[in-house]
PDB file of N, CA and C in Angstrom:
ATOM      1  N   UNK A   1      53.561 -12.211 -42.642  1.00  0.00           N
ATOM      2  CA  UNK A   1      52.388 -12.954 -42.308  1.00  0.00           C
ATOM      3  C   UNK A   1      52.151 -12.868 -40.803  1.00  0.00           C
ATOM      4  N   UNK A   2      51.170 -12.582 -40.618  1.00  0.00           N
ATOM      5  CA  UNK A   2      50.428 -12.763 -39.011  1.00  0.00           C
ATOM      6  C   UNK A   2      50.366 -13.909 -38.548  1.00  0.00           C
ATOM      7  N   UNK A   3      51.078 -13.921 -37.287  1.00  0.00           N
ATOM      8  CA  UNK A   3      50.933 -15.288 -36.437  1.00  0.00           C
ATOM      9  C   UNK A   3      49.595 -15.225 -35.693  1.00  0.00           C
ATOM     10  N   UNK A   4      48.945 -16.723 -35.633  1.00  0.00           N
ATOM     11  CA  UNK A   4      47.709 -16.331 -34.519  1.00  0.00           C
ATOM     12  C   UNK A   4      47.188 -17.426 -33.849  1.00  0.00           C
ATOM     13  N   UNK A   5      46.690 -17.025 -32.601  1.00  0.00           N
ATOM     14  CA  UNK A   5      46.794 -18.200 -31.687  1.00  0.00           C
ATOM     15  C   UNK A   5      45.545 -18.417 -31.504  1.00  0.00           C
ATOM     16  N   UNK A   6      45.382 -19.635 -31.576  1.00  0.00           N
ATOM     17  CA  UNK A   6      43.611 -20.280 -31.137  1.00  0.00           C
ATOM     18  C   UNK A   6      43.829 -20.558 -29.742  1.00  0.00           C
ATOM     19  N   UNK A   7      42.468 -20.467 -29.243  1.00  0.00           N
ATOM     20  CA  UNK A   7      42.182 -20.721 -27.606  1.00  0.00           C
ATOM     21  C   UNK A   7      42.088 -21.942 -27.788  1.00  0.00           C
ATOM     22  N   UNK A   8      42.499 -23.386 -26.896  1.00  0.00           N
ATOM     23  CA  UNK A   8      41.741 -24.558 -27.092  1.00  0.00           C
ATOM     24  C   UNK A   8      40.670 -24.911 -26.653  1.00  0.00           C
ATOM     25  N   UNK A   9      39.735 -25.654 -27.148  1.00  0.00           N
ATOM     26  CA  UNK A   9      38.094 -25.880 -27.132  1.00  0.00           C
ATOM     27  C   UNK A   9      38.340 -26.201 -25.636  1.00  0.00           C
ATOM     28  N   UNK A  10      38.997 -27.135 -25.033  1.00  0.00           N
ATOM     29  CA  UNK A  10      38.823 -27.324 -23.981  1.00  0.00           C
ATOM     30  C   UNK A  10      38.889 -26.596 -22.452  1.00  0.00           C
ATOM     31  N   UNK A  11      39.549 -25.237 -23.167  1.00  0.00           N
ATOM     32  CA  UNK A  11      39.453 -24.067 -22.402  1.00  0.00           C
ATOM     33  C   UNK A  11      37.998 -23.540 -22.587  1.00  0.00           C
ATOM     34  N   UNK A  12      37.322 -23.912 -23.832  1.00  0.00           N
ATOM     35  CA  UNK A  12      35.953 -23.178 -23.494  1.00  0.00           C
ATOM     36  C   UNK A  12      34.987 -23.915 -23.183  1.00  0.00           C
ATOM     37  N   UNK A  13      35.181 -25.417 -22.552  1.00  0.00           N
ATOM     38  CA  UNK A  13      34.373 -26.183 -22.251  1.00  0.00           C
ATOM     39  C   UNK A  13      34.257 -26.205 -20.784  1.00  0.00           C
ATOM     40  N   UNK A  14      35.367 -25.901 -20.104  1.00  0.00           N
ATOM     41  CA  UNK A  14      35.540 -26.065 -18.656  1.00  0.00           C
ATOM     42  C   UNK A  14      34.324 -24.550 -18.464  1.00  0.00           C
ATOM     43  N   UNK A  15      34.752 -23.425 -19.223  1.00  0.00           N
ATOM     44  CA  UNK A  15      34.354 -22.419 -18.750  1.00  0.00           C
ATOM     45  C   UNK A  15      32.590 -22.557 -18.831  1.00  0.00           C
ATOM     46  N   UNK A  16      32.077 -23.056 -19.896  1.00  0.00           N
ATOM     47  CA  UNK A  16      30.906 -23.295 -19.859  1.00  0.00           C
ATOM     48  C   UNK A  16      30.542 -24.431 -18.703  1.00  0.00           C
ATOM     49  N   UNK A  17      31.133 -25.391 -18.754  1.00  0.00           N
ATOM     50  CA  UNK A  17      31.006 -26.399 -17.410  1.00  0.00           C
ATOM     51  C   UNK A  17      30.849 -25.665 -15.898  1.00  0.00           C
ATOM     52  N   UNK A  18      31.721 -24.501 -15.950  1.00  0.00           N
ATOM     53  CA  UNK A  18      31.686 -24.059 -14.743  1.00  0.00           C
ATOM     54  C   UNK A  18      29.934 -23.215 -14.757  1.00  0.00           C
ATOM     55  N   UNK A  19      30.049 -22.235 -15.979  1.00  0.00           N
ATOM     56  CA  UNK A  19      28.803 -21.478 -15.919  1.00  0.00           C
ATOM     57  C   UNK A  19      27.492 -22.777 -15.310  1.00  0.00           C
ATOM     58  N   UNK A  20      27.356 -23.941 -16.006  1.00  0.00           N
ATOM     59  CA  UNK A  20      26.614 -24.657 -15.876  1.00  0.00           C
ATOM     60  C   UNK A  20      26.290 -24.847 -14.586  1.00  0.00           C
ATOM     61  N   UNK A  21      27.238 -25.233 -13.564  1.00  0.00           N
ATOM     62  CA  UNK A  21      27.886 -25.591 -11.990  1.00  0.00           C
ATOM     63  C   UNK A  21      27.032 -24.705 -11.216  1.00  0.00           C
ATOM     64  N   UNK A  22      27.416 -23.513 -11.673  1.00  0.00           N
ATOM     65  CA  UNK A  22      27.157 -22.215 -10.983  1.00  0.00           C
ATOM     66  C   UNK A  22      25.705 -22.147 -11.108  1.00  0.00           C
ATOM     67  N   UNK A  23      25.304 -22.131 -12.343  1.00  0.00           N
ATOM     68  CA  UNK A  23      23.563 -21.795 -12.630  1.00  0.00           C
ATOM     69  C   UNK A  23      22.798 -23.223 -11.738  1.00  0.00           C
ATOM     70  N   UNK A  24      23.477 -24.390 -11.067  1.00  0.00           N
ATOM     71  CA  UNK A  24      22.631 -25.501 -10.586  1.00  0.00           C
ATOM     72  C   UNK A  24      22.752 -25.048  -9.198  1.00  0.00           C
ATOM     73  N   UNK A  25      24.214 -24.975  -8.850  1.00  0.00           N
ATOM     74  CA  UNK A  25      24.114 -24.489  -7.256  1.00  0.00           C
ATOM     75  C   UNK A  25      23.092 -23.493  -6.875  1.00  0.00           C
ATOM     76  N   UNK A  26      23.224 -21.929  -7.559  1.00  0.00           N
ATOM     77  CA  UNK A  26      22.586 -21.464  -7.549  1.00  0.00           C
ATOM     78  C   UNK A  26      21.019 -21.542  -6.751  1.00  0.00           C
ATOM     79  N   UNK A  27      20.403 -22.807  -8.053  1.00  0.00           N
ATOM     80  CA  UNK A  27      19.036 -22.722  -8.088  1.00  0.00           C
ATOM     81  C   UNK A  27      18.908 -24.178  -6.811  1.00  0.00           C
ATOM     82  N   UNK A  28      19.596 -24.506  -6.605  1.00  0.00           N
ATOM     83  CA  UNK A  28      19.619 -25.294  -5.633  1.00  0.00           C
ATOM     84  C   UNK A  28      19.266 -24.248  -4.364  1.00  0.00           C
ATOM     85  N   UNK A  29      20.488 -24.063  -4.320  1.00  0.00           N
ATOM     86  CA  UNK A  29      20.238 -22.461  -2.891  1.00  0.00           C
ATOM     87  C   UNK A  29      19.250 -21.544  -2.558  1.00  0.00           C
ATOM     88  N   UNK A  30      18.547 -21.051  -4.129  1.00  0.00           N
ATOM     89  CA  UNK A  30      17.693 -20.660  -4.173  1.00  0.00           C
ATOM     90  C   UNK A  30      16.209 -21.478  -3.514  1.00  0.00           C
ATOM     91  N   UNK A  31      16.057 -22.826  -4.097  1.00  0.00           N
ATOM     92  CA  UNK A  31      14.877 -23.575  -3.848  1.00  0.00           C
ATOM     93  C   UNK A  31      14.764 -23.434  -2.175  1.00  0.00           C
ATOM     94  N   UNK A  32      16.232 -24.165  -1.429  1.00  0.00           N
ATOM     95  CA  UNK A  32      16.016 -24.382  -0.256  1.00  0.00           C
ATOM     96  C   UNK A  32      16.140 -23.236   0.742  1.00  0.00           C
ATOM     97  N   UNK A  33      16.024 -22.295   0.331  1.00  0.00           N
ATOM     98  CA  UNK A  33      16.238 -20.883   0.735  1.00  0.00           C
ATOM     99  C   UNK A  33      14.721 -20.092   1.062  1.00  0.00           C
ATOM    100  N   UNK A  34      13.999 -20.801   0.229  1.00  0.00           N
ATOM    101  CA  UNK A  34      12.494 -20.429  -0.120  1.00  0.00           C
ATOM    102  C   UNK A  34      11.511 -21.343   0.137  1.00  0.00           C
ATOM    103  N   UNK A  35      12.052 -22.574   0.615  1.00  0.00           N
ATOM    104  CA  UNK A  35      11.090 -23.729   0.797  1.00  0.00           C
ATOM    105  C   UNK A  35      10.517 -23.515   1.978  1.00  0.00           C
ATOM    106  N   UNK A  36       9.244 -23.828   2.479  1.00  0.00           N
ATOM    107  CA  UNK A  36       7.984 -23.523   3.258  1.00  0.00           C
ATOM    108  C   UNK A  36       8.452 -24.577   4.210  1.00  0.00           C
ATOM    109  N   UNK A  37       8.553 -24.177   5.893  1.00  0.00           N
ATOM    110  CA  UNK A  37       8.746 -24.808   6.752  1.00  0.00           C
ATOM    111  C   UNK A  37       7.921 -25.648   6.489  1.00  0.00           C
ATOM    112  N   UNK A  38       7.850 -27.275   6.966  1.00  0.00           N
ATOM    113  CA  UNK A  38       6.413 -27.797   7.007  1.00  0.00           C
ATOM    114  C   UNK A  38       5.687 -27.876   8.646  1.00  0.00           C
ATOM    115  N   UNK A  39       4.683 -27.586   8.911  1.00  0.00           N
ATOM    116  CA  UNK A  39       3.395 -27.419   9.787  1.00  0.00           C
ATOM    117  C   UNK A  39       3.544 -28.016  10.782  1.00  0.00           C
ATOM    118  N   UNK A  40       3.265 -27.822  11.762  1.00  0.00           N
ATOM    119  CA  UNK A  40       3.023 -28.476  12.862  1.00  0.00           C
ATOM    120  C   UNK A  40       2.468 -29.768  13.057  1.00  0.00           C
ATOM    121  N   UNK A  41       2.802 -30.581  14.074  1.00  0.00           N
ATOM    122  CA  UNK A  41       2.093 -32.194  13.538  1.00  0.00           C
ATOM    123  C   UNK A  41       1.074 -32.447  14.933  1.00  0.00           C
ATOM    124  N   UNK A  42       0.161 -33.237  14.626  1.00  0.00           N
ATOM    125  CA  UNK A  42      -0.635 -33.548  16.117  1.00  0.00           C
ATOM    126  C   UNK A  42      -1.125 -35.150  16.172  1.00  0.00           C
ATOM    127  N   UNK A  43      -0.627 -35.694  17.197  1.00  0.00           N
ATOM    128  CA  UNK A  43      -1.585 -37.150  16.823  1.00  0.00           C
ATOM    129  C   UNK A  43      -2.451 -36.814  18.520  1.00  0.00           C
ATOM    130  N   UNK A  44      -3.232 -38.286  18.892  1.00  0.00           N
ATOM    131  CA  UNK A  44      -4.114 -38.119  20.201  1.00  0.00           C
ATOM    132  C   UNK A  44      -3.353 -39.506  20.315  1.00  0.00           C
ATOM    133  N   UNK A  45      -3.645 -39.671  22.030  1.00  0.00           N
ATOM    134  CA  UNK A  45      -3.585 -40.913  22.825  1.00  0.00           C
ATOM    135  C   UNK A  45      -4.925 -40.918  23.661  1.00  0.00           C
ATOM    136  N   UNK A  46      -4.994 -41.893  23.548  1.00  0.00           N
ATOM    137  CA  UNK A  46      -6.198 -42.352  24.296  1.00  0.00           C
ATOM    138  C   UNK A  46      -5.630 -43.426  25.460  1.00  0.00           C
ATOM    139  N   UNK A  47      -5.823 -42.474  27.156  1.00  0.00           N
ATOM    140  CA  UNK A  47      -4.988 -43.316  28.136  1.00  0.00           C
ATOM    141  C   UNK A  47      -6.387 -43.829  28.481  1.00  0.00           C
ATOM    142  N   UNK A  48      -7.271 -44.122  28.593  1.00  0.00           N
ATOM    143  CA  UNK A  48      -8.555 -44.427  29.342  1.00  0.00           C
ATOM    144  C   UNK A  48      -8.838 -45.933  28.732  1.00  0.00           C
ATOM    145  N   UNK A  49      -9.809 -46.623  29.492  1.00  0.00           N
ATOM    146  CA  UNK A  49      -9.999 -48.024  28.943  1.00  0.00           C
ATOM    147  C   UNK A  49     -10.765 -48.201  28.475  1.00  0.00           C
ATOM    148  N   UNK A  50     -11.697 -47.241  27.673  1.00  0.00           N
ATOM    149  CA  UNK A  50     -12.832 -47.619  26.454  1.00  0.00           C
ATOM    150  C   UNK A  50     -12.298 -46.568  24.864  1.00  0.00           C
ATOM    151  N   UNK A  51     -12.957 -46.915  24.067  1.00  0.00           N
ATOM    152  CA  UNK A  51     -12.726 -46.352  22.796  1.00  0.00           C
ATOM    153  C   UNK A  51     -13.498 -44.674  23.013  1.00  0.00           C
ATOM    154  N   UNK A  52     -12.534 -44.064  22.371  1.00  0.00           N
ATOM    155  CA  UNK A  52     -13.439 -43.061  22.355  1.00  0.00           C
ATOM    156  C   UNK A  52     -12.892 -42.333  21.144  1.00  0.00           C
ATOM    157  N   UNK A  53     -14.201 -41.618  21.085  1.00  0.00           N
ATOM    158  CA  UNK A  53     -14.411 -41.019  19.679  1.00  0.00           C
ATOM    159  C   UNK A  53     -14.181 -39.247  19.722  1.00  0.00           C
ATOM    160  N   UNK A  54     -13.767 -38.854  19.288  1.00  0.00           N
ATOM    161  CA  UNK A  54     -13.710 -37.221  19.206  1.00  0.00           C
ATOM    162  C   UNK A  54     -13.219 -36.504  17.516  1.00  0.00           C
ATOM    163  N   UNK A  55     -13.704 -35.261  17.174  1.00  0.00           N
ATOM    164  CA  UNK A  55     -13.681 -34.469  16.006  1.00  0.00           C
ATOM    165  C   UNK A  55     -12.747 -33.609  16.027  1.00  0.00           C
ATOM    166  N   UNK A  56     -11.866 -33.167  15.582  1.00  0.00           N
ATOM    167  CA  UNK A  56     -10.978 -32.090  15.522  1.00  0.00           C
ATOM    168  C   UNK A  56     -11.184 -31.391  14.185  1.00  0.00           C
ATOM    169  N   UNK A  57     -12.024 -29.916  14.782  1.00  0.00           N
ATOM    170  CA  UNK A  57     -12.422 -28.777  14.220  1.00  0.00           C
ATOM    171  C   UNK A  57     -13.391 -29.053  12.975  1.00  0.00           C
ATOM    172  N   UNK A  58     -14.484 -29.843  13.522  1.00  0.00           N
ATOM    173  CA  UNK A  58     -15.344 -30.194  12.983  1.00  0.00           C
ATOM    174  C   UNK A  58     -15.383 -31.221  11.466  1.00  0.00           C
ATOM    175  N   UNK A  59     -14.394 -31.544  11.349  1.00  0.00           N
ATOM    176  CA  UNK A  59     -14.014 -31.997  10.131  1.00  0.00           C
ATOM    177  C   UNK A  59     -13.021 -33.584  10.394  1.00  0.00           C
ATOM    178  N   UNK A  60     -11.775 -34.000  11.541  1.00  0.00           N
ATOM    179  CA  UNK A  60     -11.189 -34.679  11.143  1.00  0.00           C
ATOM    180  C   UNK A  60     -11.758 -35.653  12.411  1.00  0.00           C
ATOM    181  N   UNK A  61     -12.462 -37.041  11.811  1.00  0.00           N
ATOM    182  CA  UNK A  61     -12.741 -37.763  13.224  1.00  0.00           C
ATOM    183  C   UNK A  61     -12.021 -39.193  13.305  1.00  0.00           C
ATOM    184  N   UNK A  62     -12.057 -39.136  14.876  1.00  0.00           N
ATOM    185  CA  UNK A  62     -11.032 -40.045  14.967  1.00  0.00           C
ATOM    186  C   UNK A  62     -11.504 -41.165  16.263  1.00  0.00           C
ATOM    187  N   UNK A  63     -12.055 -42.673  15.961  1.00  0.00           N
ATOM    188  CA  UNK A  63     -12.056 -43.055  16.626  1.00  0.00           C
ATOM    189  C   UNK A  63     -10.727 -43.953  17.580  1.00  0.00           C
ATOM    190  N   UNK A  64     -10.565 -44.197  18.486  1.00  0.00           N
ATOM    191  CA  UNK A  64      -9.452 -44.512  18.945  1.00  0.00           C
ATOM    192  C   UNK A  64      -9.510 -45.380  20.238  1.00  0.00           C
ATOM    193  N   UNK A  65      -9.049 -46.547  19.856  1.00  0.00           N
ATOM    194  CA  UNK A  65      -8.957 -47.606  20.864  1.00  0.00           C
ATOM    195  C   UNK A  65      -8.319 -46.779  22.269  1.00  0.00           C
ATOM    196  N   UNK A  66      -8.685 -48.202  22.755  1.00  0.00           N
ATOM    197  CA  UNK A  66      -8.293 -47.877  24.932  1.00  0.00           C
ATOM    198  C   UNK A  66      -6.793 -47.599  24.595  1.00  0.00           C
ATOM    199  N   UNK A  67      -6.119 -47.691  25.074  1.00  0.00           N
ATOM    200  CA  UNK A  67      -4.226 -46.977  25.035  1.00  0.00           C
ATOM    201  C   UNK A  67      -3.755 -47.602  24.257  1.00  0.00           C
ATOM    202  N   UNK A  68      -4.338 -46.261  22.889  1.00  0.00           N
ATOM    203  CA  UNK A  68      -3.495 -46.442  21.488  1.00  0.00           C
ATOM    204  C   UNK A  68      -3.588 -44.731  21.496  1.00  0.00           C
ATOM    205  N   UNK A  69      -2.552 -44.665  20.531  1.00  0.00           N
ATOM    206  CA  UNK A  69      -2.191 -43.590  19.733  1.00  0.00           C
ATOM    207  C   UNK A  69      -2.641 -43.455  18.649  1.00  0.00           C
ATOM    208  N   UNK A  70      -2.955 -41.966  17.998  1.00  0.00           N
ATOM    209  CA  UNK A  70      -2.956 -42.213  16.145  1.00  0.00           C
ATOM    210  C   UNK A  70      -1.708 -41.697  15.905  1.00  0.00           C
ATOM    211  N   UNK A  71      -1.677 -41.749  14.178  1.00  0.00           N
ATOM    212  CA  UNK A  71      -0.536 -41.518  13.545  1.00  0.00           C
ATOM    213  C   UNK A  71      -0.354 -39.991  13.667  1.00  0.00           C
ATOM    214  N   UNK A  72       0.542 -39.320  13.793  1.00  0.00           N
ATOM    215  CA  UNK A  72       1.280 -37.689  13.669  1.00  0.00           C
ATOM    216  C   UNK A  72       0.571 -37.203  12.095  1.00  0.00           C
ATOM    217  N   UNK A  73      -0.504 -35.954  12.389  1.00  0.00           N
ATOM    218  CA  UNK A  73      -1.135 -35.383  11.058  1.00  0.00           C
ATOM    219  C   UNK A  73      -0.908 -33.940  11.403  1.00  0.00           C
ATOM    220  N   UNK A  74      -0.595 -33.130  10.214  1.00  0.00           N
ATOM    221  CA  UNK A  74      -0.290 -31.773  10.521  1.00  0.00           C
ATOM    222  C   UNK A  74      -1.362 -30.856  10.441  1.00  0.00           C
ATOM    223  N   UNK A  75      -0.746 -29.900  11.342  1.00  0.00           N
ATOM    224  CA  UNK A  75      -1.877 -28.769  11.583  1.00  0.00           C
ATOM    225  C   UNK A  75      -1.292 -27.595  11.456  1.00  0.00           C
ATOM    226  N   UNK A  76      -2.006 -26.484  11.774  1.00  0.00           N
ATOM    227  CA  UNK A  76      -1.582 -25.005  11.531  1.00  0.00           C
ATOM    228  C   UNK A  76      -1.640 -24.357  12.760  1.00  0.00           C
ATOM    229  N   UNK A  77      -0.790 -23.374  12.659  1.00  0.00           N
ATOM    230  CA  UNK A  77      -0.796 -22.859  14.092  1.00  0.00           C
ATOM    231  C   UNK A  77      -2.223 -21.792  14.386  1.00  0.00           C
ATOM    232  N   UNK A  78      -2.506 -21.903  15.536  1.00  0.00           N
ATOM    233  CA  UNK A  78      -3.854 -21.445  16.000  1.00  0.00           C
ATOM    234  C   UNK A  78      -4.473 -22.262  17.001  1.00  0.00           C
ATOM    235  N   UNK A  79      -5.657 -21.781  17.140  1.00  0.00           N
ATOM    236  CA  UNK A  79      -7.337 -22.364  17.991  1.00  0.00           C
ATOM    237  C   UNK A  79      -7.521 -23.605  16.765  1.00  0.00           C
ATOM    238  N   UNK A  80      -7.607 -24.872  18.169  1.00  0.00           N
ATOM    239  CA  UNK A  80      -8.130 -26.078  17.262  1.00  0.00           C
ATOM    240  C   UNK A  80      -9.447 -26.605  18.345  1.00  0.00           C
ATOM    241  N   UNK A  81     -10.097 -26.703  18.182  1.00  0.00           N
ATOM    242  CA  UNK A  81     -11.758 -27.056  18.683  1.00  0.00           C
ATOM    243  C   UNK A  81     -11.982 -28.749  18.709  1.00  0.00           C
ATOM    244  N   UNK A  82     -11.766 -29.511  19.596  1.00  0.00           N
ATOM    245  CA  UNK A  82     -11.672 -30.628  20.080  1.00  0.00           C
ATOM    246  C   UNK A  82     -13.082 -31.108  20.525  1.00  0.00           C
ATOM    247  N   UNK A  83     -14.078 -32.059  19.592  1.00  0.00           N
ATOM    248  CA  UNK A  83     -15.316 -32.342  19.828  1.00  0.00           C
ATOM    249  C   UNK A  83     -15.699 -33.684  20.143  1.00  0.00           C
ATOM    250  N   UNK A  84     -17.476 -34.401  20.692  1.00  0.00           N
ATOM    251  CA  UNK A  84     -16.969 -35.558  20.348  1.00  0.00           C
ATOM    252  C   UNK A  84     -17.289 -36.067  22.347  1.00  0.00           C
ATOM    253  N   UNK A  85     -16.729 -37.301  22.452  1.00  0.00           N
ATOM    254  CA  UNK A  85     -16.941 -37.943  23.840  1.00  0.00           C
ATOM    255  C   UNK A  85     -16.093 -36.641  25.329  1.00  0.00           C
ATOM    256  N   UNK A  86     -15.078 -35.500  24.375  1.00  0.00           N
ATOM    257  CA  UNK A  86     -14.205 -35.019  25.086  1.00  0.00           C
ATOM    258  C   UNK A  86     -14.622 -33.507  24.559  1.00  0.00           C
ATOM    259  N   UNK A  87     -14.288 -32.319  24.702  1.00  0.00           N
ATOM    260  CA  UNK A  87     -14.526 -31.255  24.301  1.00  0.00           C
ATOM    261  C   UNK A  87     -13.590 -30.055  24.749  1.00  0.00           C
ATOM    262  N   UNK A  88     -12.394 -29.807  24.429  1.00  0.00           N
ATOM    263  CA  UNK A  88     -11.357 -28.863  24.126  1.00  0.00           C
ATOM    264  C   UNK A  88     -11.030 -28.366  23.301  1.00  0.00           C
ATOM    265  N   UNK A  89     -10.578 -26.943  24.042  1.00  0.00           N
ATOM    266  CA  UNK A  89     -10.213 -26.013  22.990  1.00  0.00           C
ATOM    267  C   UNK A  89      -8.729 -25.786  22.933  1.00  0.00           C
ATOM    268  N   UNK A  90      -7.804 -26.044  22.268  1.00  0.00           N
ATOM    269  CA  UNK A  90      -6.333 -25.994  21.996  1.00  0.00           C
ATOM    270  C   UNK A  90      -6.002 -24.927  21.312  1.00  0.00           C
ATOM    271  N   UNK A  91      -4.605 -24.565  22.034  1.00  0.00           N
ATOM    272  CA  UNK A  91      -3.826 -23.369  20.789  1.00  0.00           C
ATOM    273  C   UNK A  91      -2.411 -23.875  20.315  1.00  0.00           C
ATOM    274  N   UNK A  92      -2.161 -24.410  18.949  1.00  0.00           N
ATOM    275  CA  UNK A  92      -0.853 -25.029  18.327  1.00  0.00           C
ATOM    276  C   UNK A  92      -0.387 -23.423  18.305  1.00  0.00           C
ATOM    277  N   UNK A  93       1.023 -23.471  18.971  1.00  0.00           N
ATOM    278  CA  UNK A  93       2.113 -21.801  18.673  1.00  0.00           C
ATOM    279  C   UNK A  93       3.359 -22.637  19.056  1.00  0.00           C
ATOM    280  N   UNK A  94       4.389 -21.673  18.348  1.00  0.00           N
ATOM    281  CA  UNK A  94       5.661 -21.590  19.024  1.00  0.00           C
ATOM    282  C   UNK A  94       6.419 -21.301  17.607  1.00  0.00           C
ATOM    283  N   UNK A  95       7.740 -20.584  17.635  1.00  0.00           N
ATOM    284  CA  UNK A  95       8.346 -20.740  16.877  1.00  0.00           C
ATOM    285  C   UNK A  95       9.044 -21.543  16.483  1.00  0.00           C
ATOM    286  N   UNK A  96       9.481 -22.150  14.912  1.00  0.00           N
ATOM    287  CA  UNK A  96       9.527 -23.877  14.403  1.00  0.00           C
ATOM    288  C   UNK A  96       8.602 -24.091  14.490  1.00  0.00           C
ATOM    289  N   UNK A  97       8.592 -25.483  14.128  1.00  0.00           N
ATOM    290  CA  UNK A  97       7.883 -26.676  13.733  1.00  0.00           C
ATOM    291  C   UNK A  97       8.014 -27.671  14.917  1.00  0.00           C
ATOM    292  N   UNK A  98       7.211 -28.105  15.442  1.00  0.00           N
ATOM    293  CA  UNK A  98       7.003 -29.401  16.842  1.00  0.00           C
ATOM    294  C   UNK A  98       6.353 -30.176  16.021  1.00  0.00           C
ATOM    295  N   UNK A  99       6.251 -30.885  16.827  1.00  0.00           N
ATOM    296  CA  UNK A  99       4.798 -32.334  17.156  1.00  0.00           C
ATOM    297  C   UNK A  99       4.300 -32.527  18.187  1.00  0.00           C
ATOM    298  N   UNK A 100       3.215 -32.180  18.441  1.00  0.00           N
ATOM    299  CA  UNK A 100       2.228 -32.174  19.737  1.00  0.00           C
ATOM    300  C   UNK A 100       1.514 -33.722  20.056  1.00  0.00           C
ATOM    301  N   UNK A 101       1.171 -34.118  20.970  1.00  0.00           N
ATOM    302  CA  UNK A 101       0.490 -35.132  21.319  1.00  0.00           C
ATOM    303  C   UNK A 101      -0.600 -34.674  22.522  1.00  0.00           C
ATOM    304  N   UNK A 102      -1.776 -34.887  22.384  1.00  0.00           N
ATOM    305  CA  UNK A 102      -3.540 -34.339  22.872  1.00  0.00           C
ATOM    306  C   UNK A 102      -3.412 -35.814  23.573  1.00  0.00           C
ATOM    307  N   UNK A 103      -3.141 -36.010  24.951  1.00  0.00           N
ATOM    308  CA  UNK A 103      -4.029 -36.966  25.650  1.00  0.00           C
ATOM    309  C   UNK A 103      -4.970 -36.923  26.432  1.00  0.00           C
ATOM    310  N   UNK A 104      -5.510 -38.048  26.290  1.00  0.00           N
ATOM    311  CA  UNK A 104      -7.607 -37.887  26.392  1.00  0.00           C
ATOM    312  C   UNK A 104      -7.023 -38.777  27.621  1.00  0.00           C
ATOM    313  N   UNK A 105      -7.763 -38.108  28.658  1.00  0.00           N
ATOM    314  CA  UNK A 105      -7.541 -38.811  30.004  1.00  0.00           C
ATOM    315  C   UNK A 105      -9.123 -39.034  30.425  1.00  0.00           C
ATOM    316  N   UNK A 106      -9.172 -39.453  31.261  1.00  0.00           N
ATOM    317  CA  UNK A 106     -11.123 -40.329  32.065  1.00  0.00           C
ATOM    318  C   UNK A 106     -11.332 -38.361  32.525  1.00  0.00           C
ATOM    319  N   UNK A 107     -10.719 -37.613  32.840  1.00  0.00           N
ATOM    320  CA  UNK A 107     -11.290 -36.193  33.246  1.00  0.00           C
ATOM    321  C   UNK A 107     -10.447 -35.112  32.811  1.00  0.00           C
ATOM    322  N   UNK A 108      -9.690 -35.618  31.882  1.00  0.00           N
ATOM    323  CA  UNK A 108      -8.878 -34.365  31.716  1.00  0.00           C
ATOM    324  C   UNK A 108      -8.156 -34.492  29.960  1.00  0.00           C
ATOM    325  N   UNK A 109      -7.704 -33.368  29.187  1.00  0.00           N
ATOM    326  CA  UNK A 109      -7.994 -33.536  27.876  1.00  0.00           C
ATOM    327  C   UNK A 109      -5.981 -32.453  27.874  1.00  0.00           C
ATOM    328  N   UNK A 110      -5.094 -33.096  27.897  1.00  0.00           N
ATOM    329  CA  UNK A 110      -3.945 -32.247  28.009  1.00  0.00           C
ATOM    330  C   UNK A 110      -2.934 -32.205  26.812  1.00  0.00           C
ATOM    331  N   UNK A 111      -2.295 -31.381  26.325  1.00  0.00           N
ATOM    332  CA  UNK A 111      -1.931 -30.960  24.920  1.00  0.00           C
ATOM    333  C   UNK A 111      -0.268 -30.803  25.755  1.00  0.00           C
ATOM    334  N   UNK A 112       0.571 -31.798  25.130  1.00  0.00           N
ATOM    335  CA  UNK A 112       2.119 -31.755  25.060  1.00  0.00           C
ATOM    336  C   UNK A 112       2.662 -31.326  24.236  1.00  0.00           C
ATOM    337  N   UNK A 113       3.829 -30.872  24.161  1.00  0.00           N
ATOM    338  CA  UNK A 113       4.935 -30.866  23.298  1.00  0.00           C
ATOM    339  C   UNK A 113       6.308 -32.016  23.082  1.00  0.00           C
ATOM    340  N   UNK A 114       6.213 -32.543  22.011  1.00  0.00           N
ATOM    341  CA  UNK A 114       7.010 -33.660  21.949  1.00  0.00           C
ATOM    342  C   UNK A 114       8.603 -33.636  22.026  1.00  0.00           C
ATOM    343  N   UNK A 115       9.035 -34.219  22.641  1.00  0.00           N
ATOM    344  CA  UNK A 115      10.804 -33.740  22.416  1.00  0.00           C
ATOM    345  C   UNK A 115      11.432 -34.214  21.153  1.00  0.00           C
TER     346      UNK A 115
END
């Protein structure tokens, strides 16, 4: 008679456990491997002592009290067209991702980089 040896189930559970492990890391690595930097951010300050109003690229307007800030909104890198009580033309670049801050001064309209 033939002797014969069974594998135990629990030897083929680890091994599937592991396959499982492997196929999550994987797609984990994969996702964040491929995920889209996110955009550049821009808010305005307004240092001057009246409200003022200005458009960014014809579309986003923003009125803004005497020395306040708005909230950080993202943008794309390029020419951004600054309209409105103030009128500048900006270029968002650099390699990464920043956050810029546009302050509106009584004669002057100056574009930072945030630390």
């Amino acid at each position: 008679m033939k002797e014969s040896t069974q594998i135990p189930l629990i030897h083929k559970s680890v091994s599937m456990k592991s396959k499982k492990v492997f196929i999550v890391i994987s797609m984990v690595f994969i996702f964040f491997s491929c995920a889209k930097e996110p955009e550049h951010s821009i808010r305005f300050s307004n240092e001057t002592d009246r409200v003022v109003a200005i458009t960014l690229n014809d579309s986003i307007f923003y009125e803004i009290e005497p020395k306040q800030r708005t909230g950080y909104r993202w943008v794309e890198e390029g020419q951004h067209a600054i309209t409105g009580d103030y009128e500048a033309k900006i270029t968002i670049t650099g390699n990464g991702v920043y956050k810029w801050t546009i302050f509106i001064e009584e004669d002057n309209v100056r574009l930072v980089r945030d630390m």
